[in-house]
N, C-alpha and C. Protein backbone atom coordinates (compact mmCIF):
# COMPACT_ATOMS: atom_id res chain seq x y z
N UNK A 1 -252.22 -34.91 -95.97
CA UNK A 1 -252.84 -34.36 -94.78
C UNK A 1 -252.26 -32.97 -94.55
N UNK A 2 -253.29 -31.92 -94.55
CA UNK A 2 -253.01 -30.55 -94.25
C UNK A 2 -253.09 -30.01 -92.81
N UNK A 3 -252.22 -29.25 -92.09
CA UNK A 3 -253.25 -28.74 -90.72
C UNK A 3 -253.29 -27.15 -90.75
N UNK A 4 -254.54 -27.17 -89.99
CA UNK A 4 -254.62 -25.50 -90.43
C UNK A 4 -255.21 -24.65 -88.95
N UNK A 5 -255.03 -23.51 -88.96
CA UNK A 5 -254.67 -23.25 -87.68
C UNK A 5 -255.98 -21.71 -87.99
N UNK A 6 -256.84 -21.63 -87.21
CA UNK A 6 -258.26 -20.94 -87.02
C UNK A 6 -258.60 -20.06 -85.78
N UNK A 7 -259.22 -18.60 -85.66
CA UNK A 7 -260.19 -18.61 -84.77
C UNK A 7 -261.11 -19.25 -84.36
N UNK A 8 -261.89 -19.11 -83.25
CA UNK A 8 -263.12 -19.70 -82.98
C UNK A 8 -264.02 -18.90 -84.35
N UNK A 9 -264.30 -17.60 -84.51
CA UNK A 9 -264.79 -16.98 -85.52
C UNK A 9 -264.98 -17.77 -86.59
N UNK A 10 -263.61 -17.89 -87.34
CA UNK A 10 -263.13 -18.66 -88.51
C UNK A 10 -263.57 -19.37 -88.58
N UNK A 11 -263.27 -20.81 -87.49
CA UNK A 11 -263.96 -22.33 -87.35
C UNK A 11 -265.73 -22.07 -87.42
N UNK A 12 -266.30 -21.01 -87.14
CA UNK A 12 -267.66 -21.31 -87.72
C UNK A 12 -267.72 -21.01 -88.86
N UNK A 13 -267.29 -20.23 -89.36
CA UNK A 13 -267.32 -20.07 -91.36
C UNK A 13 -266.85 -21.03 -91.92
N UNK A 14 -266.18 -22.11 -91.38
CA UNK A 14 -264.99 -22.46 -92.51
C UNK A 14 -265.21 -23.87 -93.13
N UNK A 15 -265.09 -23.57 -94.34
CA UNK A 15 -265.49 -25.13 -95.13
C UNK A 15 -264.28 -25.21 -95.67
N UNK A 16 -264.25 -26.91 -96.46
CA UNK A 16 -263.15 -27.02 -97.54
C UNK A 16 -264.32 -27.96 -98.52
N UNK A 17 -263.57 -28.38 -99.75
CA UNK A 17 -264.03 -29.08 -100.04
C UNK A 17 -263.68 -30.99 -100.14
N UNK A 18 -262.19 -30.57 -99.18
CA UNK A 18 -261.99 -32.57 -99.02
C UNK A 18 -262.23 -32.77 -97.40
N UNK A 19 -262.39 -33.75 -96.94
CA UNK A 19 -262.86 -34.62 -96.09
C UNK A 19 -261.71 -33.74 -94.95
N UNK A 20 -262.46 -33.39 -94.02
CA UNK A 20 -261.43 -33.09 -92.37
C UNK A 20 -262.05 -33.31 -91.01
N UNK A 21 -261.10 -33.25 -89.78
CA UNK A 21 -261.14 -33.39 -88.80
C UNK A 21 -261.02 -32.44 -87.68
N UNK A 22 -261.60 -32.14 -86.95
CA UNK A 22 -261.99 -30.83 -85.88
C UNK A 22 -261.24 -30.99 -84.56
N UNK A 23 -260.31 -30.43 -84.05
CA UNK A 23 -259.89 -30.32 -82.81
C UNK A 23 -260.30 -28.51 -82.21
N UNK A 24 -261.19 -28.65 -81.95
CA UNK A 24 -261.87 -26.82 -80.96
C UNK A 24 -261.70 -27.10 -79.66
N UNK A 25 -261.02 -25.86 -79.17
CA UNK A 25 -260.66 -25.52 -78.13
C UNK A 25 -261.14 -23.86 -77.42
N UNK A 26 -262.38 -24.54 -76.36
CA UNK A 26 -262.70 -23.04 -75.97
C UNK A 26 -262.53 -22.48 -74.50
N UNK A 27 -262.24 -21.36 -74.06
CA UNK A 27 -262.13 -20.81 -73.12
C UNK A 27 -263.26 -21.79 -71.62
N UNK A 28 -262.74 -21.94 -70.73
CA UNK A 28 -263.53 -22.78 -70.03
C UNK A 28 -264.78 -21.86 -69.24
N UNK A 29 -264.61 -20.37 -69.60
CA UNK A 29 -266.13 -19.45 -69.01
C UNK A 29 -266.48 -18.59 -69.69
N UNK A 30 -266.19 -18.54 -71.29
CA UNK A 30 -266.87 -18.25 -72.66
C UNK A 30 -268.29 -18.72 -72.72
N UNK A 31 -268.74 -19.58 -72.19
CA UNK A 31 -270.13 -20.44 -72.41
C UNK A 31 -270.11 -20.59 -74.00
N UNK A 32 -268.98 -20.41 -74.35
CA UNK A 32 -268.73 -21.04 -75.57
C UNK A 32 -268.08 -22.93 -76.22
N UNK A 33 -269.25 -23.74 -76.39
CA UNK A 33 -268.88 -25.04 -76.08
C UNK A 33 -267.75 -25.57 -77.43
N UNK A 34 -268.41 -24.71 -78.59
CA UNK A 34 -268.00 -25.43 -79.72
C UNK A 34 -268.67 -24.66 -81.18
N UNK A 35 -267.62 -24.31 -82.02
CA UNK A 35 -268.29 -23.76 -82.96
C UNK A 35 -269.48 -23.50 -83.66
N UNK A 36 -270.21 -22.62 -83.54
CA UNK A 36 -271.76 -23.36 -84.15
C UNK A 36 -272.52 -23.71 -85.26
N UNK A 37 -271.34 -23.88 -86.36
CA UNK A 37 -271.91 -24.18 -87.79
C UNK A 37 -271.01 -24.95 -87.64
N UNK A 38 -271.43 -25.99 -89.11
CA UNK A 38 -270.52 -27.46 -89.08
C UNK A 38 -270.55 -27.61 -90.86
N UNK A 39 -269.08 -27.72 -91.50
CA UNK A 39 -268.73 -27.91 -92.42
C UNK A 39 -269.43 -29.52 -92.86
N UNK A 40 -270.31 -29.32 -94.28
CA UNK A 40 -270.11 -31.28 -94.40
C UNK A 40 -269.59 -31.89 -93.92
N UNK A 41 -268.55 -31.36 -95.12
CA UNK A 41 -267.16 -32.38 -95.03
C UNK A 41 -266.86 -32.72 -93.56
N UNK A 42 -266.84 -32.20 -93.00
CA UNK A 42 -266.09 -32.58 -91.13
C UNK A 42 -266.78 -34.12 -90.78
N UNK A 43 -265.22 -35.00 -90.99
CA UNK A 43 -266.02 -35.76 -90.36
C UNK A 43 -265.76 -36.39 -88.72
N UNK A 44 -265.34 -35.47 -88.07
CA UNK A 44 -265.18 -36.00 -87.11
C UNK A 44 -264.54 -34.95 -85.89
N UNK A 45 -264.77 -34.67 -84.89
CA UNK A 45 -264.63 -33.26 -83.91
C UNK A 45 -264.29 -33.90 -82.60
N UNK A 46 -262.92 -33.10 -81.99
CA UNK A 46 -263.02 -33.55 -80.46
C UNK A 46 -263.06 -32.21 -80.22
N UNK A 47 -263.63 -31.53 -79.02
CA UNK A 47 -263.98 -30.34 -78.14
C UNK A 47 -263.52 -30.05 -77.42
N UNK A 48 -262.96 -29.72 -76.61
CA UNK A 48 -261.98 -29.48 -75.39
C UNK A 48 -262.44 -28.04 -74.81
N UNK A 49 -262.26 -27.83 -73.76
CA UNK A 49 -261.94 -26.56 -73.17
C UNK A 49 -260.72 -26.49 -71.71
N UNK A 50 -260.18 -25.39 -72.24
CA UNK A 50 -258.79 -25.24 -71.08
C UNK A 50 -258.64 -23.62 -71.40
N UNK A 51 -258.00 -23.52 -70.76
CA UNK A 51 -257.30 -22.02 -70.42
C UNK A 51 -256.07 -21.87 -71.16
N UNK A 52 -255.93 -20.73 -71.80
CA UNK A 52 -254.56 -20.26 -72.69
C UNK A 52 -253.29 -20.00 -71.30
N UNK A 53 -252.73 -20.64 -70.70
CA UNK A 53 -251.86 -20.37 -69.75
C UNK A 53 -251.16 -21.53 -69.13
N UNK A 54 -250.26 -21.17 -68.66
CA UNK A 54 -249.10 -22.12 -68.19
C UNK A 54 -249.48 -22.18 -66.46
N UNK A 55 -248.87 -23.08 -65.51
CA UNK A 55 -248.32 -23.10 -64.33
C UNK A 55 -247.76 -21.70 -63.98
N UNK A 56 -246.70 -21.52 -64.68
CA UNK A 56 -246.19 -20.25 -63.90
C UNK A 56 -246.60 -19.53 -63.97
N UNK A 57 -247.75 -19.09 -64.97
CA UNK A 57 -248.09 -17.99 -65.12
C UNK A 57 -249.27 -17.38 -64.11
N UNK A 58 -249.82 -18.87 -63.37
CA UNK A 58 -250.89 -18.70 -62.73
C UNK A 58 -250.60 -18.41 -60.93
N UNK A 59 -249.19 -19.38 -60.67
CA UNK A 59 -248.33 -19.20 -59.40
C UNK A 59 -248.77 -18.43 -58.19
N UNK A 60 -248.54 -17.14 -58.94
CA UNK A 60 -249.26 -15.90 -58.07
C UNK A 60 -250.41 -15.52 -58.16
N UNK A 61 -251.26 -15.42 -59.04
CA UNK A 61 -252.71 -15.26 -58.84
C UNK A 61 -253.24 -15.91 -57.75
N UNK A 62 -253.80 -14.70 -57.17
CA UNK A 62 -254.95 -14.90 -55.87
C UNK A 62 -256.12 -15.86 -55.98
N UNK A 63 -256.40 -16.12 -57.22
CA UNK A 63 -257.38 -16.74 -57.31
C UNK A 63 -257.00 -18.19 -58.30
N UNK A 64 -256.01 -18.83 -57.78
CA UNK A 64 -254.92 -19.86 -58.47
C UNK A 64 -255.91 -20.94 -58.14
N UNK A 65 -256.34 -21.42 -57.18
CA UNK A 65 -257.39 -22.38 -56.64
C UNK A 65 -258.89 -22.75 -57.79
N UNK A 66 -259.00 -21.16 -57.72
CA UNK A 66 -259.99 -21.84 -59.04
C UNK A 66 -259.94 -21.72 -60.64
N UNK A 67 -258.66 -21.59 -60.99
CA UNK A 67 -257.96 -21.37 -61.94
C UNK A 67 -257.06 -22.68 -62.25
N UNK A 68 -256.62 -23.21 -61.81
CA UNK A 68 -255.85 -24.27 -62.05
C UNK A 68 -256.57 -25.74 -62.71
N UNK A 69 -258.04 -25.95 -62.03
CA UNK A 69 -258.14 -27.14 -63.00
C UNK A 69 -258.88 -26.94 -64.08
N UNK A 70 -258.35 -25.75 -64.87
CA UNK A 70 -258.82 -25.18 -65.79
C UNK A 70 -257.39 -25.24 -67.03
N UNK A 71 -256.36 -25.85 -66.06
CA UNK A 71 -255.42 -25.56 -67.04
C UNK A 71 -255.31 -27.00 -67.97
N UNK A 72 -254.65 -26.24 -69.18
CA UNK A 72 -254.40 -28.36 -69.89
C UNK A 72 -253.90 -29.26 -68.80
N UNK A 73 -253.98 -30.11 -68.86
CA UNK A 73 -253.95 -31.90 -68.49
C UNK A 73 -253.81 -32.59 -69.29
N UNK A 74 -253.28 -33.75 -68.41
CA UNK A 74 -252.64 -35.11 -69.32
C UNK A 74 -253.75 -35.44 -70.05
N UNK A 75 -255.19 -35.81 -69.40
CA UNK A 75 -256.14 -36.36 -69.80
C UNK A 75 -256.57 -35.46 -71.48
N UNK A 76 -256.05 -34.34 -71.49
CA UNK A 76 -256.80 -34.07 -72.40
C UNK A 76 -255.75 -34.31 -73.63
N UNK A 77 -254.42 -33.78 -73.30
CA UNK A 77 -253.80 -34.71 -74.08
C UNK A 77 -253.54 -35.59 -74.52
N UNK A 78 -253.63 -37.09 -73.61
CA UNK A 78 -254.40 -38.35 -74.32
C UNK A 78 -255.61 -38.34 -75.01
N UNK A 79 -256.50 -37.32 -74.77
CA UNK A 79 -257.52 -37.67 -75.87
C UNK A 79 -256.97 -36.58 -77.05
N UNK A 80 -256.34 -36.77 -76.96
CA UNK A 80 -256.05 -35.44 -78.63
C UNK A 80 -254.94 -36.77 -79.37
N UNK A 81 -253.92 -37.23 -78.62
CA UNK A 81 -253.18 -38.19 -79.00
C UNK A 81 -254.38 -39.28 -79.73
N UNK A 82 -255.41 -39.96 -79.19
CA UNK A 82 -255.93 -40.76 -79.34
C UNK A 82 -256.77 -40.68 -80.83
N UNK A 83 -257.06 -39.09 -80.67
CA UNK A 83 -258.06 -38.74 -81.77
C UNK A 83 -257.47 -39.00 -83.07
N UNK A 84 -255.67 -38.41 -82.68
CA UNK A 84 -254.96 -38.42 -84.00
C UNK A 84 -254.51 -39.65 -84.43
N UNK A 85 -254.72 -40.90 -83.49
CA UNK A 85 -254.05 -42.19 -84.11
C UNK A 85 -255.78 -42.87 -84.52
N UNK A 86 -256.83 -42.13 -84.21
CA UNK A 86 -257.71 -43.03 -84.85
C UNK A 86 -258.40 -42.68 -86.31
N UNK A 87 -257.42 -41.49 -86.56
CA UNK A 87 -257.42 -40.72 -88.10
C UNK A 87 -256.30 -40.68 -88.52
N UNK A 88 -255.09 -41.29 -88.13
CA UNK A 88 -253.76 -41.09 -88.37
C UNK A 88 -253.90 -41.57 -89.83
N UNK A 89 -254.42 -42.81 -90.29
CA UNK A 89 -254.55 -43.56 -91.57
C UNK A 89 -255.31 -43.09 -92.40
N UNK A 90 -256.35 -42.02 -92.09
CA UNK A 90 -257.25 -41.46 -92.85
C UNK A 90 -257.00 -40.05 -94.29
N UNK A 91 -257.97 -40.19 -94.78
CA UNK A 91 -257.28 -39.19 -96.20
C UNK A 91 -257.95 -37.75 -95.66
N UNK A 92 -258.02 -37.48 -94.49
CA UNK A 92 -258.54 -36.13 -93.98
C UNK A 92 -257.69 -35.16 -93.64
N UNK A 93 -257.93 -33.94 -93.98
CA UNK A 93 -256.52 -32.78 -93.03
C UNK A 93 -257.28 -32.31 -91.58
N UNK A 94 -256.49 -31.47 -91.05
CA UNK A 94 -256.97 -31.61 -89.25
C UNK A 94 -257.25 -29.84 -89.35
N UNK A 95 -258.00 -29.70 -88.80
CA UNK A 95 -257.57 -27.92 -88.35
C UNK A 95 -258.37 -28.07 -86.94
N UNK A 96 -257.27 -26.95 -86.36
CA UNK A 96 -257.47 -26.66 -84.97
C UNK A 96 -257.65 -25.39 -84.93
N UNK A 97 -259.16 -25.15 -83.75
CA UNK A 97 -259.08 -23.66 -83.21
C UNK A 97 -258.91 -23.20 -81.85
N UNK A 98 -259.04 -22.44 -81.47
CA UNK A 98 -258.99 -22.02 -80.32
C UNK A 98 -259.66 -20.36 -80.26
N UNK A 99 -260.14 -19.87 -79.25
CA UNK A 99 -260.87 -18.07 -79.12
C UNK A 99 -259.95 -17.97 -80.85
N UNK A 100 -258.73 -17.17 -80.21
CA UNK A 100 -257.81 -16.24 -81.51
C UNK A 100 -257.40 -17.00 -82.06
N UNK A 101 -256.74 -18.48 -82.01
CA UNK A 101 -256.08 -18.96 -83.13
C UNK A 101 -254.56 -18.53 -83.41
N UNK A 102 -254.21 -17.99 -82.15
CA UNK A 102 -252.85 -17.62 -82.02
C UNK A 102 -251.86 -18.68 -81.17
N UNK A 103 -252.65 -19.03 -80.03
CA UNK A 103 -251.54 -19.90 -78.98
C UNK A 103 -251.74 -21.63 -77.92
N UNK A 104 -253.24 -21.85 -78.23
CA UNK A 104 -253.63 -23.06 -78.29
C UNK A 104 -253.55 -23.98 -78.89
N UNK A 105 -254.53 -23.40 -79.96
CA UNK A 105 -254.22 -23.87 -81.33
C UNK A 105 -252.88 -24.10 -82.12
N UNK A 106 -252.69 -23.30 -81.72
CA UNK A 106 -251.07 -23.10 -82.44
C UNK A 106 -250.06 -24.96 -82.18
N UNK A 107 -250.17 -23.93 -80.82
CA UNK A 107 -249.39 -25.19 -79.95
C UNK A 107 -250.00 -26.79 -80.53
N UNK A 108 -251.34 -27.30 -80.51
CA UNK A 108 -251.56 -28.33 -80.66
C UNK A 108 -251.35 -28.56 -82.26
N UNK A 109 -251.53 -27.61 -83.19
CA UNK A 109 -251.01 -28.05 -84.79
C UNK A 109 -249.71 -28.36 -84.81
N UNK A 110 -249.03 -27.48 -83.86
CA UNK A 110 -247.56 -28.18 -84.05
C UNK A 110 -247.28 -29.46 -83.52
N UNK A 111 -247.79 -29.79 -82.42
CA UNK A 111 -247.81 -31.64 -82.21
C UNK A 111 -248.18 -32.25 -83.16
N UNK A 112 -249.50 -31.84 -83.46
CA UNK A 112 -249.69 -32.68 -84.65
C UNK A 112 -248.91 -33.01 -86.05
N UNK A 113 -248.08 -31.80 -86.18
CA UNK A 113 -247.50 -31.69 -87.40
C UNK A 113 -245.99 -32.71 -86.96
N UNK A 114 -245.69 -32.93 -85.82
CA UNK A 114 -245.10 -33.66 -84.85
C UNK A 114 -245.21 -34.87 -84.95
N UNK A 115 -246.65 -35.18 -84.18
CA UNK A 115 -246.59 -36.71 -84.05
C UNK A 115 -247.09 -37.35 -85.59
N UNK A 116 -247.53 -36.69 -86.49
CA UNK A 116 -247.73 -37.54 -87.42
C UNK A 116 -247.06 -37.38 -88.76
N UNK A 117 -245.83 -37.10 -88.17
CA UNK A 117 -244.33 -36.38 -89.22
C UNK A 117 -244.76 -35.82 -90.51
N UNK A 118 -245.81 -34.83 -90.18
CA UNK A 118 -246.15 -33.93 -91.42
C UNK A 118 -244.81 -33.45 -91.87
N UNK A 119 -244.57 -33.05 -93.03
CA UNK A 119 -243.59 -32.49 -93.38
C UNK A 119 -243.99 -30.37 -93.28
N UNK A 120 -245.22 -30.40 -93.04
CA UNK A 120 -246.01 -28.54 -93.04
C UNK A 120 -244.55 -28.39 -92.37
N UNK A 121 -244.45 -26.82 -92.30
CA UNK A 121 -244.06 -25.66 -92.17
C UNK A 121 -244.59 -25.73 -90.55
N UNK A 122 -244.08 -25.45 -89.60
CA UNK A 122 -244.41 -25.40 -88.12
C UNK A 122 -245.24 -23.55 -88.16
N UNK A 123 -246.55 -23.89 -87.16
CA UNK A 123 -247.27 -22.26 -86.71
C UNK A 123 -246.18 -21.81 -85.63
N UNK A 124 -245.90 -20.71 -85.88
CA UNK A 124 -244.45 -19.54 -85.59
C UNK A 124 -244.68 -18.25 -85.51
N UNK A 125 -244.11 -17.57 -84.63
CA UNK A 125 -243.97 -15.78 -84.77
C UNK A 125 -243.70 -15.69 -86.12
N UNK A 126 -244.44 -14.75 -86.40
CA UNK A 126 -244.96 -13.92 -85.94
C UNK A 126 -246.36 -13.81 -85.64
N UNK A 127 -247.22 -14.57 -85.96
CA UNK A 127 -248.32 -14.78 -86.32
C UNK A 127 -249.14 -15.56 -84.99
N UNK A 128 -248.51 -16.76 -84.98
CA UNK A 128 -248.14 -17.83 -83.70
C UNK A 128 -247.48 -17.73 -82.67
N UNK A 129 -248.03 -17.86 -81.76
CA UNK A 129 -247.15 -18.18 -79.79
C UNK A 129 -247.44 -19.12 -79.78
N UNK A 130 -247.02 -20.47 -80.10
CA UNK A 130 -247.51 -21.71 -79.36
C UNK A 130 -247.13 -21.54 -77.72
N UNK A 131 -248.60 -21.90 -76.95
CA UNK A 131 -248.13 -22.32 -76.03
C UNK A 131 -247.41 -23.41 -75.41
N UNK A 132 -246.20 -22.83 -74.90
CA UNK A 132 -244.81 -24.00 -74.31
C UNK A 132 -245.62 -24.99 -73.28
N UNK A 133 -246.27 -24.95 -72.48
CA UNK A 133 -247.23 -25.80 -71.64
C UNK A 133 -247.40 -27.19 -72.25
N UNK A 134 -248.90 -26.43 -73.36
CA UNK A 134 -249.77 -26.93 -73.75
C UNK A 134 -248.86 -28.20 -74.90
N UNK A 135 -247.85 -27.61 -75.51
CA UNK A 135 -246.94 -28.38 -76.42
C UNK A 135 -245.72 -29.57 -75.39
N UNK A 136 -245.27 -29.68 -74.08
CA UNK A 136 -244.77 -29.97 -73.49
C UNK A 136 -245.68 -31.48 -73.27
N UNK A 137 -246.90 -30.72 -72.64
CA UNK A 137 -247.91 -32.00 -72.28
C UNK A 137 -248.23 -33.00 -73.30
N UNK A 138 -248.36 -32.67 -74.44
CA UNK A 138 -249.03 -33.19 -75.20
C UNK A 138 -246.92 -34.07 -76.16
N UNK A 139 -246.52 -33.52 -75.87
CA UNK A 139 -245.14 -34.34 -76.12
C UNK A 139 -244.50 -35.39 -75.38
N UNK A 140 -245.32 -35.18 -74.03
CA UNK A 140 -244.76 -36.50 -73.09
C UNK A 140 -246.29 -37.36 -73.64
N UNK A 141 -247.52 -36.82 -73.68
CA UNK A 141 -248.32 -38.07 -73.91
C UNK A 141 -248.32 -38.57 -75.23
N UNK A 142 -248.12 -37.89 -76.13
CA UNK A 142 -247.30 -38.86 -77.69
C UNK A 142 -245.96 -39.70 -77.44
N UNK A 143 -245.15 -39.58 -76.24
CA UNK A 143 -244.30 -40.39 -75.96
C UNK A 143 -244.98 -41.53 -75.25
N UNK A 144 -245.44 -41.39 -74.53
CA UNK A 144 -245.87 -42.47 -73.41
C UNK A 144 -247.07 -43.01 -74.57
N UNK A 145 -247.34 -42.61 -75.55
CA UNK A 145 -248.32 -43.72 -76.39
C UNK A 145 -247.54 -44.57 -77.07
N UNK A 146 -246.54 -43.95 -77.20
CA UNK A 146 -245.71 -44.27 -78.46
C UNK A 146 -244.85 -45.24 -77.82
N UNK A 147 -244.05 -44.96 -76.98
CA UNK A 147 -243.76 -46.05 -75.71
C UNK A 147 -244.33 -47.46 -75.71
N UNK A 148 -245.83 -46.92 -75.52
CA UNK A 148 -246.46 -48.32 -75.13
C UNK A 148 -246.98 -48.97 -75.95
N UNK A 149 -247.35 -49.00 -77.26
CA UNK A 149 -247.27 -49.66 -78.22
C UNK A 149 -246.20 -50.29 -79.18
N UNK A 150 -246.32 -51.80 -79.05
CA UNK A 150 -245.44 -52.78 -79.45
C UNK A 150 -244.60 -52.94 -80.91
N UNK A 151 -244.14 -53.61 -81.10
CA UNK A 151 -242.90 -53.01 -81.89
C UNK A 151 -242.96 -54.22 -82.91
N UNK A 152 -243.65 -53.48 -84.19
CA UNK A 152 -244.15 -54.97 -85.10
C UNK A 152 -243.08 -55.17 -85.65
């Protein structure tokens, strides 16, 4: 299992030729829902949209009210957790995008490379900002899954 880390741009060009899995992530007032070409091979896509930004970063903005439930959430992190344990067993690699492919994305390949003890190389400066947020959330809800499933 490979993960690979994309523009939105990219994610519409981009094929392979073995079997993968889609995590896109778009700006929530892009009116951009989801890449608009689709590789064969893909067999399987979750969609999301959130905002590239943290809590603090939003604090002071005047317009924090309608900005905030725009930011990641648990909920969406359980469904990204969920996506990856219902392909965890599968012979597919994952790539994630986001707009640039610099700090969404980023952030969620590195969970992934995380929760499903890839041995990859972590997305990093220079290239990469994972966002600290977006990687925080999604580390307590791979705990609390991981938590709650029983201990064969």
């Amino acid at each position: 299992m490979k993960v690979t880390v994309l523009s939105r741009p990219e994610a519409e060009r981009y094929t392979q030729k073995s079997p993968w899995v889609h995590l896109s992530i778009a700006d929530p007032f892009s009116g951009v829902r989801r890449p608009r070409r689709a590789c064969p091979r893909k067999v399987d896509a979750l969609y999301l949209q959130f905002l590239d930004a943290t809590p603090e970063e939003i604090e002071n903005d005047p317009e924090r009210g309608e900005v905030a439930p725009f930011l990641f959430n648990t909920d969406q992190a359980e469904r990204i957790v969920a996506f990856l344990d219902q392909h965890r067993n599968a012979a597919v690699d994952v790539v994630v995008n986001c707009e640039m492919g610099i700090s969404r994305s980023s952030a969620v390949a590195n969970f992934v490379l995380e929760y499903l003890s890839l041995g990859q190389a972590p997305f990093a400066p220079p290239h990469y900002y994972p966002n600290p947020y977006v990687l925080e959330v999604l580390r307590e809800a791979g705990f609390r899954r991981r938590s709650a499933k029983p201990v064969a």
